[in-house]
C-alpha atoms as a PDB file:
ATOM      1  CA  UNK A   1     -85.615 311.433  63.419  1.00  0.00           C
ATOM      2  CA  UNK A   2     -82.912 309.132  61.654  1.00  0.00           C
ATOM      3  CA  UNK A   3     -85.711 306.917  60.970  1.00  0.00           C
ATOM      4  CA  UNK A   4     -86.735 309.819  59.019  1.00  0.00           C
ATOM      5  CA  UNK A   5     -83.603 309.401  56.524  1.00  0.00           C
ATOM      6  CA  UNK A   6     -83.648 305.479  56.681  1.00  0.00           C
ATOM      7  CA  UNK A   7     -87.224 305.524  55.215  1.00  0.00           C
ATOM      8  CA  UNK A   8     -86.835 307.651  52.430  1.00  0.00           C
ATOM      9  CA  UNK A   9     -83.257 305.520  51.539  1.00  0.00           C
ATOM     10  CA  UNK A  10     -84.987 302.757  51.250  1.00  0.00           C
ATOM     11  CA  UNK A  11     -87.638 303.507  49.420  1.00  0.00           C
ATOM     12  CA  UNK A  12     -85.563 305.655  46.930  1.00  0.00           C
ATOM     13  CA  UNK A  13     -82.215 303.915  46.820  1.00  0.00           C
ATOM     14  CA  UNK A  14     -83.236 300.135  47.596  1.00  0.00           C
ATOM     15  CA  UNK A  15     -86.871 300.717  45.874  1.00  0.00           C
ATOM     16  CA  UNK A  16     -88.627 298.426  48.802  1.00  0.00           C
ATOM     17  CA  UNK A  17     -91.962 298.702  49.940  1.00  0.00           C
ATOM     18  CA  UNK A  18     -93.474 301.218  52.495  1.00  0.00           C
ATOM     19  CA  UNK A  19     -94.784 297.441  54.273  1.00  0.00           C
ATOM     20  CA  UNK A  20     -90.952 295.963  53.867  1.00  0.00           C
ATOM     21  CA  UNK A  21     -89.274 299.545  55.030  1.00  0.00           C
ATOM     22  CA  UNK A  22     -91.823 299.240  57.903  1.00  0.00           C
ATOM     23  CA  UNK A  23     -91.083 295.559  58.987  1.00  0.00           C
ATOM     24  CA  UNK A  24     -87.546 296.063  59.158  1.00  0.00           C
ATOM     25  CA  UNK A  25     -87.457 299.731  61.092  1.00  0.00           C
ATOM     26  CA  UNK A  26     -89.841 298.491  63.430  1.00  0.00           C
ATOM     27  CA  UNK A  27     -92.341 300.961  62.303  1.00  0.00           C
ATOM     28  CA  UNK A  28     -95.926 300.675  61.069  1.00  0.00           C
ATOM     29  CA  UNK A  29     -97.004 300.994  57.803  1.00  0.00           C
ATOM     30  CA  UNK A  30     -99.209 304.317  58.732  1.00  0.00           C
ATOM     31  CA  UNK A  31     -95.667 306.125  60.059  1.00  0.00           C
ATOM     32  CA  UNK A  32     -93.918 305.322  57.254  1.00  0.00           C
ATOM     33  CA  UNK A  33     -96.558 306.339  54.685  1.00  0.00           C
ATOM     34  CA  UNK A  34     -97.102 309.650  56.493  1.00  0.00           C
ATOM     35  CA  UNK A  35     -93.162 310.227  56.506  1.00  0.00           C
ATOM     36  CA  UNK A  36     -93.063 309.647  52.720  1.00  0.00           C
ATOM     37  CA  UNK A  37     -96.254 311.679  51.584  1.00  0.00           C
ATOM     38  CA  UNK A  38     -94.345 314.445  54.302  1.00  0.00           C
ATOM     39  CA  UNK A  39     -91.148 314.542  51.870  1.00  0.00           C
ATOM     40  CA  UNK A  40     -93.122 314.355  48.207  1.00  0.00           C
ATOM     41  CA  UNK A  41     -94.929 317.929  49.557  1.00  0.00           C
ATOM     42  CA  UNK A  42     -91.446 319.378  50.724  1.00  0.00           C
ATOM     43  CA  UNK A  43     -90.012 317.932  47.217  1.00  0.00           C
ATOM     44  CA  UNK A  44     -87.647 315.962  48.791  1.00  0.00           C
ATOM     45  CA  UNK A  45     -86.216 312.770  47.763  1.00  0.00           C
ATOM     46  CA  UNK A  46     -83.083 310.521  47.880  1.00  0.00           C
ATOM     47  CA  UNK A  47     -80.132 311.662  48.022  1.00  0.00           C
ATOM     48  CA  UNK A  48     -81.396 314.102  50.238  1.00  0.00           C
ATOM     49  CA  UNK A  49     -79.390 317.651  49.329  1.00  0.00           C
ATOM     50  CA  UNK A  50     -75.930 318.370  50.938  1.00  0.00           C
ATOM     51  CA  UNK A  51     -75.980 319.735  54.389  1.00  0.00           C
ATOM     52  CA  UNK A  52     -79.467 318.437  55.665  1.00  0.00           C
ATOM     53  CA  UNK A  53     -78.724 316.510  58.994  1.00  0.00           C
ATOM     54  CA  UNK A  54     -81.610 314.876  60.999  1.00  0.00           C
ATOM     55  CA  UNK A  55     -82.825 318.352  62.497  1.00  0.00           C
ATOM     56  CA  UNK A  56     -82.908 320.189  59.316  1.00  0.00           C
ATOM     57  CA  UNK A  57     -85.213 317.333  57.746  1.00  0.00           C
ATOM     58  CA  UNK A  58     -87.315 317.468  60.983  1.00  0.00           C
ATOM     59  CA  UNK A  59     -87.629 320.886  60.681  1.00  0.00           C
ATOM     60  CA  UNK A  60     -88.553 320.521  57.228  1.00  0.00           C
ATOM     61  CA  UNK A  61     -90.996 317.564  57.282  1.00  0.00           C
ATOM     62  CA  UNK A  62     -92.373 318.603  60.626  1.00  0.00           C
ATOM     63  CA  UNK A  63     -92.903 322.503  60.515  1.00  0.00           C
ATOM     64  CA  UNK A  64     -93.994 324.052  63.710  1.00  0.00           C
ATOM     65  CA  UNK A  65     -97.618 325.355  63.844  1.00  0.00           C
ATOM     66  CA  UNK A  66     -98.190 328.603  63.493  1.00  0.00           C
ATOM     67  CA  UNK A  67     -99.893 329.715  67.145  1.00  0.00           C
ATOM     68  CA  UNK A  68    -104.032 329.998  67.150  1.00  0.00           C
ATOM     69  CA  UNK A  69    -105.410 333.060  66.747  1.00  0.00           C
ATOM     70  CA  UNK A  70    -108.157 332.259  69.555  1.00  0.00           C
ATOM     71  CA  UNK A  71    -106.991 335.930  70.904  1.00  0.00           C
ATOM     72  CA  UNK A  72    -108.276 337.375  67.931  1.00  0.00           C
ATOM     73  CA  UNK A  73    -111.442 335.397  68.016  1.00  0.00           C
ATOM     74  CA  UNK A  74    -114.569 336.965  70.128  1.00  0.00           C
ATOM     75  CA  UNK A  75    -114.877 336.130  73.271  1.00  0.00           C
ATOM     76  CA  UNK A  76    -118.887 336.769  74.821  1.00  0.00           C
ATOM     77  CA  UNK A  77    -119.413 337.839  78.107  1.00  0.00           C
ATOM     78  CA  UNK A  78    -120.397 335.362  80.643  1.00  0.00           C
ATOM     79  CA  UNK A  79    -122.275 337.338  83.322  1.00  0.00           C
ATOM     80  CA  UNK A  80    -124.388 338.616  80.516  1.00  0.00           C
ATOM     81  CA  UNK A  81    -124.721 334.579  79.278  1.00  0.00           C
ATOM     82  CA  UNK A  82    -125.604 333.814  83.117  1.00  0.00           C
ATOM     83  CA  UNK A  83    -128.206 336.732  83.298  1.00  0.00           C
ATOM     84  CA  UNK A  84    -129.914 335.470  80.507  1.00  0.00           C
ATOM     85  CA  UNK A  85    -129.619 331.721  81.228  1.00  0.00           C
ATOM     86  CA  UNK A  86    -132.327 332.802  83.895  1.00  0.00           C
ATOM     87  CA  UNK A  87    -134.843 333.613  81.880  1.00  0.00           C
ATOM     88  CA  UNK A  88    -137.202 331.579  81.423  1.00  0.00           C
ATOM     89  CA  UNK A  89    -136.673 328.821  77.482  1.00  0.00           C
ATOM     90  CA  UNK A  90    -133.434 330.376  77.232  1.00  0.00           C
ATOM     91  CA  UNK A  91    -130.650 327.879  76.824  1.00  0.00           C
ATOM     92  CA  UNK A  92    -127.208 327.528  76.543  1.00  0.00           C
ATOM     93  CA  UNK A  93    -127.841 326.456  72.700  1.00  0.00           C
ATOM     94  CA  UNK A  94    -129.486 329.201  71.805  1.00  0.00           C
ATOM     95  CA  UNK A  95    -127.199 331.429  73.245  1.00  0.00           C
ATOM     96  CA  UNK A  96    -124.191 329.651  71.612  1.00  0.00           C
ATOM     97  CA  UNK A  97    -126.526 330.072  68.251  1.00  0.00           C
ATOM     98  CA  UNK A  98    -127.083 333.710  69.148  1.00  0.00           C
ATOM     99  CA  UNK A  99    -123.382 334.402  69.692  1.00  0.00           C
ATOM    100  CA  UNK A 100    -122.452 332.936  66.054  1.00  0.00           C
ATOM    101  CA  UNK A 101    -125.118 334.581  64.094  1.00  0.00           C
ATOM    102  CA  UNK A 102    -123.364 337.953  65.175  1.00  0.00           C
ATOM    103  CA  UNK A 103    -119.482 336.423  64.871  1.00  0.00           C
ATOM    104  CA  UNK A 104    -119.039 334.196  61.959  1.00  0.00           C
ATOM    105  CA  UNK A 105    -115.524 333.642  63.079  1.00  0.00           C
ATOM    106  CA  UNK A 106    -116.796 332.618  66.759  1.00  0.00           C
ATOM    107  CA  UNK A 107    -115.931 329.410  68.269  1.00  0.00           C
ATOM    108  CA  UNK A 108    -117.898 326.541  68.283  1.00  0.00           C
ATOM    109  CA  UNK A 109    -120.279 325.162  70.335  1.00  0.00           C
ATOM    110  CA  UNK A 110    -118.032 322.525  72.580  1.00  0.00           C
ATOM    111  CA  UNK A 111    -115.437 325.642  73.498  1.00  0.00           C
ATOM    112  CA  UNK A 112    -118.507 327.862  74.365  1.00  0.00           C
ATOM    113  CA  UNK A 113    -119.757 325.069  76.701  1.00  0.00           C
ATOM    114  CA  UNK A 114    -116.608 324.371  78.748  1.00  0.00           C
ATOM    115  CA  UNK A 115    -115.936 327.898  78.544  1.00  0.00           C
ATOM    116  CA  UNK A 116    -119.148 328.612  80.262  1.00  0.00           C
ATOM    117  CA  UNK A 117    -118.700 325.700  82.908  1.00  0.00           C
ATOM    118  CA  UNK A 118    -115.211 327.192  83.631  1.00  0.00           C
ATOM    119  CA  UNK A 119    -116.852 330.477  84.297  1.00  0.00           C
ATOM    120  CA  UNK A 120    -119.335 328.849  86.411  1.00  0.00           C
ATOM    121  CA  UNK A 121    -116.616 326.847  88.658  1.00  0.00           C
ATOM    122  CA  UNK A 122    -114.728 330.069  89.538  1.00  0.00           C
ATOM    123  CA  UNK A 123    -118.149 331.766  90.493  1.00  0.00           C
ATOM    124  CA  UNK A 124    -118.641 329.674  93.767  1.00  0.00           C
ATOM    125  CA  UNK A 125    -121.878 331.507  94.985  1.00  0.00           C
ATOM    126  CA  UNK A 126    -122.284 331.036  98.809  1.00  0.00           C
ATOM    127  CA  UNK A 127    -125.445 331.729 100.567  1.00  0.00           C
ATOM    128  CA  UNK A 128    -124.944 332.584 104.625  1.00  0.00           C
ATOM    129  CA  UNK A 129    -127.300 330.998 106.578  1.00  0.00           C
ATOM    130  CA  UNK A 130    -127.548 332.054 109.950  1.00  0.00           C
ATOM    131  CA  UNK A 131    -129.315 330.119 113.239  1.00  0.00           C
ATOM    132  CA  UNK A 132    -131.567 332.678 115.224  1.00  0.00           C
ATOM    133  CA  UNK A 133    -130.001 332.939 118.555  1.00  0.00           C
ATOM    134  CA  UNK A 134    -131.478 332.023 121.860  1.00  0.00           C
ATOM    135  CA  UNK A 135    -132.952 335.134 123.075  1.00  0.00           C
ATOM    136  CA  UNK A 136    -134.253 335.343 119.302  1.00  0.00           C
ATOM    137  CA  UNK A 137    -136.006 332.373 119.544  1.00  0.00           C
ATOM    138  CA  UNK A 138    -138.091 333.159 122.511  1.00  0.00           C
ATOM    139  CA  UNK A 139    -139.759 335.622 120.801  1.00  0.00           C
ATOM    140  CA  UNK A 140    -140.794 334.225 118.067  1.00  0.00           C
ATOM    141  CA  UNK A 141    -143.511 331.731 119.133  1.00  0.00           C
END
């Protein structure tokens, strides 16, 4: 992250350009746009204020995100969505579509789809098939 600091003292001590600043710290002009726009939202500029060292400016630029709340989200129940992907015209888009209309907050249609394939994989229906035996057989002509 002392890149971080380098940028933002050149641009606001030596006044180059975010293409110059880029040449010279081997960065491209993308980074050191994004690390710029980063500091004008968390007011920062040069000097930067007494005390910040490189992980207090990373911590600052670069806050952590806060965790999903996919916990909080609905989940639907997949032997249900497997009972009624038996029916006959019922598909897995209008079961997604079906699922939404009653959750607004519901996921979309890509996470219900791999969800649904994940549920499938750890199904692993087997079907026994057996071989009539010998003594079986001669009976059956």
């Amino acid at each position: 992250m002392r890149k971080i600091g380098d940028v933002l003292r050149m641009k606001f001590d030596k006044g180059l350009s975010e293409r110059a600043i880029a040449r010279s710290l081997s960065l491209s002009a993308g980074a050191v746009n994004g690390y710029l726009q980063r500091a004008r939202f968390a007011g920062l500029s040069w000097p930067l204020p007494d005390g910040m060292d490189d992980t207090a400016l990373e911590r600052l630029l670069f806050p952590p995100t806060p965790p999903a709340a996919a916990a909080a989200r609905p989940v639907p129940d997949w032997t249900v969505v497997e009972k009624e992907l038996r029916r006959r015209g019922v598909t897995l888009a209008l079961l997604w579509e079906e699922y939404r209309a009653g959750r607004s907050d519901g996921f979309g249609y890509s996470w219900f789809c791999e969800q649904y394939a994940a549920f499938k994989s750890r199904m692993r229906p087997t079907m026994r098939q057996t071989t009539a035996r010998r003594s079986d057989r001669r009976h059956v002509r």
